[in-house]
PDB file of N, CA and C in Angstrom:
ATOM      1  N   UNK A   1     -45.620 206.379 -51.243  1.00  0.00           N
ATOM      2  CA  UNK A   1     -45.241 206.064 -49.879  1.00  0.00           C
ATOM      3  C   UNK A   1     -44.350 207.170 -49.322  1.00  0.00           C
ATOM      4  N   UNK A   2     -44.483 207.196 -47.973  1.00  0.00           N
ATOM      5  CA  UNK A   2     -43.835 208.637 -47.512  1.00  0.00           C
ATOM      6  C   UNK A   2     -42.544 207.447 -47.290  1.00  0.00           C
ATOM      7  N   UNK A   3     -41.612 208.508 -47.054  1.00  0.00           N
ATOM      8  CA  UNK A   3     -40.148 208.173 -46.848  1.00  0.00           C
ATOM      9  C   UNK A   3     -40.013 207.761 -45.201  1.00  0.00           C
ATOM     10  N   UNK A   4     -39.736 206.776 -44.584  1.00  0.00           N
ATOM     11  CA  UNK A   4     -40.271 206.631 -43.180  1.00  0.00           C
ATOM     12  C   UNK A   4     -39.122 207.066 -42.619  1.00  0.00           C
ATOM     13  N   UNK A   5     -37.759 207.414 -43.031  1.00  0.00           N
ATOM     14  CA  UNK A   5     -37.088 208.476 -42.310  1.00  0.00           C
ATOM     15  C   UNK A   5     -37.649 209.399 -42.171  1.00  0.00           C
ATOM     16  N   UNK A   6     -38.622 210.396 -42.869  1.00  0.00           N
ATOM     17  CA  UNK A   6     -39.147 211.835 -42.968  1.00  0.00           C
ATOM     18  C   UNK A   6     -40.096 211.342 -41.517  1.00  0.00           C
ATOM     19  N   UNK A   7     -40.770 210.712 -41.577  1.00  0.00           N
ATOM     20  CA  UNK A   7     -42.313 210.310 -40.241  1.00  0.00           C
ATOM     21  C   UNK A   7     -41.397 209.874 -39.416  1.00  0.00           C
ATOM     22  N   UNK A   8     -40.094 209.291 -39.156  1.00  0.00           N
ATOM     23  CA  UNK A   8     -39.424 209.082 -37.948  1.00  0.00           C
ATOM     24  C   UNK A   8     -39.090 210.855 -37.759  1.00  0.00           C
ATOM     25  N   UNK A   9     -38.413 211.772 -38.138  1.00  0.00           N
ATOM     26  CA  UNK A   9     -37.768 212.509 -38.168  1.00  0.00           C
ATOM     27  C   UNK A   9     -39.641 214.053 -37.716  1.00  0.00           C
ATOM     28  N   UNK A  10     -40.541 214.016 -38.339  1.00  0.00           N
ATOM     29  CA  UNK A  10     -41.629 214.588 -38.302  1.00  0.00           C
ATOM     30  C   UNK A  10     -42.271 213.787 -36.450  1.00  0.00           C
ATOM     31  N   UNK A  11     -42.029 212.495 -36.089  1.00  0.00           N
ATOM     32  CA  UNK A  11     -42.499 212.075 -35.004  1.00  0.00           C
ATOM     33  C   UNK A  11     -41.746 213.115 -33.979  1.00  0.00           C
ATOM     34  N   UNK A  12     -40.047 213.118 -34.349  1.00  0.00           N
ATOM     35  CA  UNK A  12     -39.409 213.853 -33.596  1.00  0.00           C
ATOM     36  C   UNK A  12     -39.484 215.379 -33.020  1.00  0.00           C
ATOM     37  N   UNK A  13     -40.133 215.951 -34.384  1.00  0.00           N
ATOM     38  CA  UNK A  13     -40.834 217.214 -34.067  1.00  0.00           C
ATOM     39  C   UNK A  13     -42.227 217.013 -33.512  1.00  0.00           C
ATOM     40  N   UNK A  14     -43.293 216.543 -32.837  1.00  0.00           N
ATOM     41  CA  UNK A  14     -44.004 216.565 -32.456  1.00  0.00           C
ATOM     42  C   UNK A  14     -45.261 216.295 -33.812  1.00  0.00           C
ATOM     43  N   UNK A  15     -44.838 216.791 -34.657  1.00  0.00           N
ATOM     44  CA  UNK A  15     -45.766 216.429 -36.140  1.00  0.00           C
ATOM     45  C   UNK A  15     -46.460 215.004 -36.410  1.00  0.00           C
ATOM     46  N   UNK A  16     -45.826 214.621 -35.817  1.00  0.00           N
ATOM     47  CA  UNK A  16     -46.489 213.071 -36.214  1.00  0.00           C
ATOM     48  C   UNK A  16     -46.421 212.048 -34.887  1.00  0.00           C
ATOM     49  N   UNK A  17     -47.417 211.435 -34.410  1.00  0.00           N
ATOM     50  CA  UNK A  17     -47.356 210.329 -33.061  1.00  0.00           C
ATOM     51  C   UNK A  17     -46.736 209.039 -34.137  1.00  0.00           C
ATOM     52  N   UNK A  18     -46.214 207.843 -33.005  1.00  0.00           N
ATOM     53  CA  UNK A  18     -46.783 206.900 -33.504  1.00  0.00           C
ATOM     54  C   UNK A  18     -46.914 205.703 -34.544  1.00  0.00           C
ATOM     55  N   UNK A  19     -48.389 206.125 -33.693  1.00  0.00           N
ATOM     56  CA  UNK A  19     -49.544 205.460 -33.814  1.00  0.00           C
ATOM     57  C   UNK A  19     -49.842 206.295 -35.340  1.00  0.00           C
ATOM     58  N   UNK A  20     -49.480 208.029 -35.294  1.00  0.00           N
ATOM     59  CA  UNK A  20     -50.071 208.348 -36.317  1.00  0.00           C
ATOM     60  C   UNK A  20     -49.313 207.855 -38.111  1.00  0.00           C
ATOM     61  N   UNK A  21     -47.901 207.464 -37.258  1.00  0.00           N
ATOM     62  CA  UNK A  21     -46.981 207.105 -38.420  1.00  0.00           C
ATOM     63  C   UNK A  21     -47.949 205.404 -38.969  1.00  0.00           C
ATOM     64  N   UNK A  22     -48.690 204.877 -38.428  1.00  0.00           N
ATOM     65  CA  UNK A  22     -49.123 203.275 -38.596  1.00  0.00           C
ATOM     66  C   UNK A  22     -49.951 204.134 -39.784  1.00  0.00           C
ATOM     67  N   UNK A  23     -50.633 204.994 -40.337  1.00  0.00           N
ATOM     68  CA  UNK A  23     -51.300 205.530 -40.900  1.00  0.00           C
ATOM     69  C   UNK A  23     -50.527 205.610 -42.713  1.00  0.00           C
ATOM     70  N   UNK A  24     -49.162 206.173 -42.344  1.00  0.00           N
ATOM     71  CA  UNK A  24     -48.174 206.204 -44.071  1.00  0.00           C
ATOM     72  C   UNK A  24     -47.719 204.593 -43.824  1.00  0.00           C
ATOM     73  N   UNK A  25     -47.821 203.760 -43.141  1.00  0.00           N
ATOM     74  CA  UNK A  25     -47.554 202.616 -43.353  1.00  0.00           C
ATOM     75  C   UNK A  25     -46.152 202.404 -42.885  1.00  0.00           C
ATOM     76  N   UNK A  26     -46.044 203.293 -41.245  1.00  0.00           N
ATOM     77  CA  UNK A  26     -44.501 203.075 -41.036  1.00  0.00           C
ATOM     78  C   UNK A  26     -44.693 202.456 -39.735  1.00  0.00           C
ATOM     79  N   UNK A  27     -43.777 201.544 -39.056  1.00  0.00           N
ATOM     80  CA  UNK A  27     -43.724 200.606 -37.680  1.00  0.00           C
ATOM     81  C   UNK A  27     -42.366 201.418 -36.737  1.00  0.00           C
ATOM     82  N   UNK A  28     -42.869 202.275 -36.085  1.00  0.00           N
ATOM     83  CA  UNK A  28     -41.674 202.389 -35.433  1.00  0.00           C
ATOM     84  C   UNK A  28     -41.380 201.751 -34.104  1.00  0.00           C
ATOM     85  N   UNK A  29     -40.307 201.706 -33.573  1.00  0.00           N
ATOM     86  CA  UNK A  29     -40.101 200.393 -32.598  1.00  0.00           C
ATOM     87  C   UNK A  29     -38.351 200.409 -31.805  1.00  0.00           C
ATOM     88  N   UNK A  30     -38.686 201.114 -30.732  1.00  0.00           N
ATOM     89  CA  UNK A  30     -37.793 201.618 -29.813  1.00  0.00           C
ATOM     90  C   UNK A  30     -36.870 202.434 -30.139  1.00  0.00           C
ATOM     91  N   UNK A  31     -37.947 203.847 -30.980  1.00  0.00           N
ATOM     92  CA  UNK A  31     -37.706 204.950 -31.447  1.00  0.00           C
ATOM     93  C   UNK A  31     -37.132 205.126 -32.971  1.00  0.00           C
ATOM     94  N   UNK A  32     -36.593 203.839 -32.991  1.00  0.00           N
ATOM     95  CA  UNK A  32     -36.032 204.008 -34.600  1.00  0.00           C
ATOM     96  C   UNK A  32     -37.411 202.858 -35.562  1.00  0.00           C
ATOM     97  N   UNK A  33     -37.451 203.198 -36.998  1.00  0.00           N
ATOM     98  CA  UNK A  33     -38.101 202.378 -37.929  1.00  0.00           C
ATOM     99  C   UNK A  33     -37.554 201.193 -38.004  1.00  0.00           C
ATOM    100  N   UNK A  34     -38.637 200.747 -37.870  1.00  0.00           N
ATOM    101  CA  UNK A  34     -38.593 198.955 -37.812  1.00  0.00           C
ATOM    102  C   UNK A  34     -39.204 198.557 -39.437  1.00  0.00           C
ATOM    103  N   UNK A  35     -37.668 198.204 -40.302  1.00  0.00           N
ATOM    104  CA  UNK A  35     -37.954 198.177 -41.725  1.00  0.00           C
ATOM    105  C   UNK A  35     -38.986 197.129 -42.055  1.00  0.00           C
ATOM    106  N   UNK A  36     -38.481 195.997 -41.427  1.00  0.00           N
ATOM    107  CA  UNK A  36     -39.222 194.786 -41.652  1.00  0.00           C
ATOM    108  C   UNK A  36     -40.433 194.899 -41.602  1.00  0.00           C
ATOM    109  N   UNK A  37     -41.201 195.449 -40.126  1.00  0.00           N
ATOM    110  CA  UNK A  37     -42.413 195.515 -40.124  1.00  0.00           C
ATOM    111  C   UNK A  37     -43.222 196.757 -40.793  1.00  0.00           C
ATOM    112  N   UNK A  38     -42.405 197.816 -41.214  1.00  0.00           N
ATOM    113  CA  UNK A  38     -42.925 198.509 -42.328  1.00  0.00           C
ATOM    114  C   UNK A  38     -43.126 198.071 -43.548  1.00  0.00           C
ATOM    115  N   UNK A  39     -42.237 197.437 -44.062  1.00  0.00           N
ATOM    116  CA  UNK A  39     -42.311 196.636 -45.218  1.00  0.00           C
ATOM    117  C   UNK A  39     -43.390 195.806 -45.495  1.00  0.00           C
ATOM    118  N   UNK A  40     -43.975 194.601 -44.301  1.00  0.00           N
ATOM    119  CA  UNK A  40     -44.895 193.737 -44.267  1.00  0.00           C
ATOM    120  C   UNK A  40     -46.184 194.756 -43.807  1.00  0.00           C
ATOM    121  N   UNK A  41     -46.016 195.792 -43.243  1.00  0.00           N
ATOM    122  CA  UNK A  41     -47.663 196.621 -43.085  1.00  0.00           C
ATOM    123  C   UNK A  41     -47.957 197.545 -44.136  1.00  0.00           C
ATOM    124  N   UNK A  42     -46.811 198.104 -44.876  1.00  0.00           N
ATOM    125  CA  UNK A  42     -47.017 198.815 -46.376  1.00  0.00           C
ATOM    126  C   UNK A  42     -47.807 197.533 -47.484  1.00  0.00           C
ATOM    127  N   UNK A  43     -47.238 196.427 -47.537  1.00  0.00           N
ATOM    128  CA  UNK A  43     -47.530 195.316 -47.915  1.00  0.00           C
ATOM    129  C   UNK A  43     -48.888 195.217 -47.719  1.00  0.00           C
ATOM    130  N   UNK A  44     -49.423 195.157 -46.610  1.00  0.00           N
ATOM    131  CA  UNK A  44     -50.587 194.899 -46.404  1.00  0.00           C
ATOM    132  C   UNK A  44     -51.850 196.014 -46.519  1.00  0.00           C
ATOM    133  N   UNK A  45     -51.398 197.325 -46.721  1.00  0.00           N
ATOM    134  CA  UNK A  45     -52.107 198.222 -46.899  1.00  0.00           C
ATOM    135  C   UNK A  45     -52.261 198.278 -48.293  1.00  0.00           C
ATOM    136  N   UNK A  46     -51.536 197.694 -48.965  1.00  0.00           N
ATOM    137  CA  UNK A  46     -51.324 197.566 -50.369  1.00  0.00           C
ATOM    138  C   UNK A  46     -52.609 196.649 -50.943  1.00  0.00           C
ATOM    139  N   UNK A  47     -52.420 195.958 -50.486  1.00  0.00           N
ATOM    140  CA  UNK A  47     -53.323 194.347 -50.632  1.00  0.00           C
ATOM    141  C   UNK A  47     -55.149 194.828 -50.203  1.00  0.00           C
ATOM    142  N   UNK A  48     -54.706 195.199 -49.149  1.00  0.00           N
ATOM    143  CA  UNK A  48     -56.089 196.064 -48.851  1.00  0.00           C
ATOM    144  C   UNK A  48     -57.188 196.558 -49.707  1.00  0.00           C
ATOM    145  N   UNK A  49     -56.217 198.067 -49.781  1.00  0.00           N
ATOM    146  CA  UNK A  49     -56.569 198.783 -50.659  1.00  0.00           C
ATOM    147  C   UNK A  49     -56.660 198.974 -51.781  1.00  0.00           C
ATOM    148  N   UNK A  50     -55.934 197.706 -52.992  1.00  0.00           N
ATOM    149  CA  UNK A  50     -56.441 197.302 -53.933  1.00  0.00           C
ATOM    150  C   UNK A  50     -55.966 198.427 -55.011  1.00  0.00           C
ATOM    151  N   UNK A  51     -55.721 198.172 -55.688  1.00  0.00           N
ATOM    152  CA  UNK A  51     -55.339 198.872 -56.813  1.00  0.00           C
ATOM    153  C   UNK A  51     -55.738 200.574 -57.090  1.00  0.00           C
ATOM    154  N   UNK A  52     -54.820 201.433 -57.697  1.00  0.00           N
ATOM    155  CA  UNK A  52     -55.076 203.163 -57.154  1.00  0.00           C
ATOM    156  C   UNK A  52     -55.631 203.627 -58.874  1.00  0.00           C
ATOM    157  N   UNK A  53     -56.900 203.957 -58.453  1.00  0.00           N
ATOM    158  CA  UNK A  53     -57.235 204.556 -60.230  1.00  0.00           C
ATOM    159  C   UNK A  53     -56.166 205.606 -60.180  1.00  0.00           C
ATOM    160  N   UNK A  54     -56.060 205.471 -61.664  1.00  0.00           N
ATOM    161  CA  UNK A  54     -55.276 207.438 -61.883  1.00  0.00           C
ATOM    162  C   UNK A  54     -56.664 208.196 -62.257  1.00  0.00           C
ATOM    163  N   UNK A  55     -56.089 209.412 -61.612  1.00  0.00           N
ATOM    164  CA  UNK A  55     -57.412 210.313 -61.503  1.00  0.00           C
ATOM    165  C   UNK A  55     -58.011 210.927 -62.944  1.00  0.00           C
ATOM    166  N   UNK A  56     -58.951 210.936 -62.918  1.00  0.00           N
ATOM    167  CA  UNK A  56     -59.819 211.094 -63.809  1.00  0.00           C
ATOM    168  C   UNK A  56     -60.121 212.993 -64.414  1.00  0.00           C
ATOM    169  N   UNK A  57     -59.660 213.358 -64.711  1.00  0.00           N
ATOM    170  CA  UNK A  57     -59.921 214.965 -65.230  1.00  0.00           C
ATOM    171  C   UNK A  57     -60.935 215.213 -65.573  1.00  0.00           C
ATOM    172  N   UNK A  58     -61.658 213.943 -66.590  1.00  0.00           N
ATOM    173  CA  UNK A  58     -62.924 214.057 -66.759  1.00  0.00           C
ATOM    174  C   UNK A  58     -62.937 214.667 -68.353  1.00  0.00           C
ATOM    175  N   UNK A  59     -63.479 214.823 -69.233  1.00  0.00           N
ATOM    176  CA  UNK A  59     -63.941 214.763 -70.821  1.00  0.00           C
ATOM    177  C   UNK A  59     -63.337 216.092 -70.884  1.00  0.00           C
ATOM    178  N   UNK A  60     -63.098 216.703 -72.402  1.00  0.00           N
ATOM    179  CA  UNK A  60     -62.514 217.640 -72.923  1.00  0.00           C
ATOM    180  C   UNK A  60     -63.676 218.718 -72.527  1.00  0.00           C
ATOM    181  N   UNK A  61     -63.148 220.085 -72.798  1.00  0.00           N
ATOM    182  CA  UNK A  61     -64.081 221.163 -72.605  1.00  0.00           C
ATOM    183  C   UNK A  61     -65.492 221.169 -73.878  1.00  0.00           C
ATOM    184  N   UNK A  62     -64.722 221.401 -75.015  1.00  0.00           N
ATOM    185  CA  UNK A  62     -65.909 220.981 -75.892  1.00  0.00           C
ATOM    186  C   UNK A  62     -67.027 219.670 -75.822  1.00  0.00           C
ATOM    187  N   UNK A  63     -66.864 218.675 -75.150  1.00  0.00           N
ATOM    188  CA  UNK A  63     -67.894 218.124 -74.614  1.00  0.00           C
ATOM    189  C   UNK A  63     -68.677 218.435 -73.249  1.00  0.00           C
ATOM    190  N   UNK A  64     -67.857 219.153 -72.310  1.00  0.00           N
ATOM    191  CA  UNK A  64     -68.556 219.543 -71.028  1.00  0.00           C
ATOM    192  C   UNK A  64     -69.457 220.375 -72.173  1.00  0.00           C
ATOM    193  N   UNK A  65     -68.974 220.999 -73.007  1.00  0.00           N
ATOM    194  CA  UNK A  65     -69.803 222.726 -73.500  1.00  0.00           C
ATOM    195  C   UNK A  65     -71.263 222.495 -74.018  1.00  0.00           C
ATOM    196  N   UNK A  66     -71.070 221.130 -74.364  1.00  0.00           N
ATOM    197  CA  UNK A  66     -71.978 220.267 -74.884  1.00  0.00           C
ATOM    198  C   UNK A  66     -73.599 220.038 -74.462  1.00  0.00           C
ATOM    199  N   UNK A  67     -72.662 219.143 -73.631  1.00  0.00           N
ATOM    200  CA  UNK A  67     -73.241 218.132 -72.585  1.00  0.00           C
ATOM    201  C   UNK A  67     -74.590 219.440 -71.257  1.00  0.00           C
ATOM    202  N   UNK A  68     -73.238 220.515 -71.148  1.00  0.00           N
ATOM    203  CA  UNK A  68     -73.715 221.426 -69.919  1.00  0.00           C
ATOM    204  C   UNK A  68     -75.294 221.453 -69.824  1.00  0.00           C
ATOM    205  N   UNK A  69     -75.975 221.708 -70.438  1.00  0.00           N
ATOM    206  CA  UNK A  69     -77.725 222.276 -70.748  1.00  0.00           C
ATOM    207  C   UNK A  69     -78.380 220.846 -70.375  1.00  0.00           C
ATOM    208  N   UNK A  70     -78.146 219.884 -70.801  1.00  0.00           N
ATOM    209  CA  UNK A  70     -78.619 218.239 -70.798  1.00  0.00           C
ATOM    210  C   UNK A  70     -78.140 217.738 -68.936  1.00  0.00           C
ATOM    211  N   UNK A  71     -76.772 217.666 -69.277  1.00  0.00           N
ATOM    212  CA  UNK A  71     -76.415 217.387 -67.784  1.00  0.00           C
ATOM    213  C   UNK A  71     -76.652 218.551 -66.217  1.00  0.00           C
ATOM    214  N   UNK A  72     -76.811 220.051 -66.343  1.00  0.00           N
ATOM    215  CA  UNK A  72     -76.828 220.529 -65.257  1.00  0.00           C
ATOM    216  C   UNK A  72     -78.221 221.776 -65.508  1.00  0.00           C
ATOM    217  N   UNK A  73     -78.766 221.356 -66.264  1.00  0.00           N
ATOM    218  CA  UNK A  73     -80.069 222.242 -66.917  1.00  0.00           C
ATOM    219  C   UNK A  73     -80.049 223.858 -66.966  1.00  0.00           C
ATOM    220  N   UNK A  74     -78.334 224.282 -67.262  1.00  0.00           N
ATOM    221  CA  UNK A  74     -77.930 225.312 -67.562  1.00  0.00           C
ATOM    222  C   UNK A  74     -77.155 225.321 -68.539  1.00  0.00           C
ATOM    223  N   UNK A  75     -77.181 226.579 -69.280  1.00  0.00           N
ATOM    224  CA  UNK A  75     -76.755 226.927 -70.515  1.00  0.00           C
ATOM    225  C   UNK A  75     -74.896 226.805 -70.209  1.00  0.00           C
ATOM    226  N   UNK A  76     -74.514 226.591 -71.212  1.00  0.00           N
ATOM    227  CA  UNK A  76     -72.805 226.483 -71.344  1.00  0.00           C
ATOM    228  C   UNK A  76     -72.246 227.752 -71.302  1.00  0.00           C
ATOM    229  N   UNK A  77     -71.475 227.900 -70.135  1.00  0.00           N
ATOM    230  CA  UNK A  77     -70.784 229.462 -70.185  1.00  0.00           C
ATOM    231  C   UNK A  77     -70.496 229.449 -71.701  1.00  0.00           C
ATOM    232  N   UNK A  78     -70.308 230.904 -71.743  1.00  0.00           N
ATOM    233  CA  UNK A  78     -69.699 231.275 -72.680  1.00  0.00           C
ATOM    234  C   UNK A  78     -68.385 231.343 -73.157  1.00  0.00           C
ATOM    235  N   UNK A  79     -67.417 231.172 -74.810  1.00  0.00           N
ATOM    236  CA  UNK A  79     -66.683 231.481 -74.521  1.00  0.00           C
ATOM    237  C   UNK A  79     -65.599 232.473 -73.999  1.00  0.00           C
ATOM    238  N   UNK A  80     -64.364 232.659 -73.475  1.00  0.00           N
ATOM    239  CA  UNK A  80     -63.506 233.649 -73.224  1.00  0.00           C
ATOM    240  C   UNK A  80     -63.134 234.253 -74.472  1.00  0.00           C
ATOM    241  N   UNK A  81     -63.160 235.437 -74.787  1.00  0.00           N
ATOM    242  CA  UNK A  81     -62.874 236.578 -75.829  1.00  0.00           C
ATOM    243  C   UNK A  81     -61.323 236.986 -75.542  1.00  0.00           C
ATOM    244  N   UNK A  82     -60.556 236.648 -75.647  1.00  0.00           N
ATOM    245  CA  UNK A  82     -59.138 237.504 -75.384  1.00  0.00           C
ATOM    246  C   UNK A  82     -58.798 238.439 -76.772  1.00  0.00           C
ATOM    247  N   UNK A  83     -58.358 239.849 -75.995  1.00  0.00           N
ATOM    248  CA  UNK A  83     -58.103 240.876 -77.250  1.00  0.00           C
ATOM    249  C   UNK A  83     -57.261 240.908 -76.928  1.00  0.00           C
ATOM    250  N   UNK A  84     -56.364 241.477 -78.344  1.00  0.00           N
ATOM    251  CA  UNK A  84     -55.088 241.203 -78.981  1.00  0.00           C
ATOM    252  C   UNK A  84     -54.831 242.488 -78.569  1.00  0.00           C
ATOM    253  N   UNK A  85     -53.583 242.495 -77.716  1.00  0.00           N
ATOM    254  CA  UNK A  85     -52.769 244.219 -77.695  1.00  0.00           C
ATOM    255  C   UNK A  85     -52.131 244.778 -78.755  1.00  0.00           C
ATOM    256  N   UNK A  86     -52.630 245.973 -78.868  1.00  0.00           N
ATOM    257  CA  UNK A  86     -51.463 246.173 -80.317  1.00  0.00           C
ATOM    258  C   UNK A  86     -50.953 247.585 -79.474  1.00  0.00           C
ATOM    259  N   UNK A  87     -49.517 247.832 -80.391  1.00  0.00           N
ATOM    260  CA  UNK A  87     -48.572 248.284 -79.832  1.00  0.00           C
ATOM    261  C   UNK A  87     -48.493 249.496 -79.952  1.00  0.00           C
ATOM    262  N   UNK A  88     -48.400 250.608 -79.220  1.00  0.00           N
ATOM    263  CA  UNK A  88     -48.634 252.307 -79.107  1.00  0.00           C
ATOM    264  C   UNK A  88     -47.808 252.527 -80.463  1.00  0.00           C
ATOM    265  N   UNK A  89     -48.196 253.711 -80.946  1.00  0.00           N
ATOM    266  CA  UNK A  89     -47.295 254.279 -81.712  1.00  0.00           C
ATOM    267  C   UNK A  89     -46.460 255.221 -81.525  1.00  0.00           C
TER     268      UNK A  89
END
């Protein structure tokens, strides 16, 4: 949740309308935040929108490396070679 001082304070710079603050779930209301009704419309955006997956990264590299030829009908890059610096004499 954004901090609804920051979207009162961002409305003030022209950055944010509003209408556009109803969007982070803030009520503003004769220029200052109206806690209450932020509270009950965060609330309700909550309820809404239903529970937030955590994002998914998706399988280790050695299985993409795998998988690659089967899933995208191209061969698995290759791996990265890093050479070792050795030190002037």
């Amino acid at each position: 949740d954004r901090d609804p001082a920051l979207v009162l304070t961002e409305i003030g710079q022209g950055l944010v309308t509003e209408t556009g603050a109803l969007d982070y779930g803030v009520v503003i209301k004769d220029g200052a935040v109206d806690e209450t009704a932020t509270q009950a419309l965060r609330e309700k955006m909550r309820t809404e929108r239903g529970e937030v997956e955590v994002f998914n990264f998706g399988p280790d590299i050695e299985t993409l490396r795998k998988n690659c030829l089967e899933e995208t009908g191209l061969p698995a890059p290759k791996q990265p070679m890093w050479r070792t610096a050795e030190a002037a004499e």
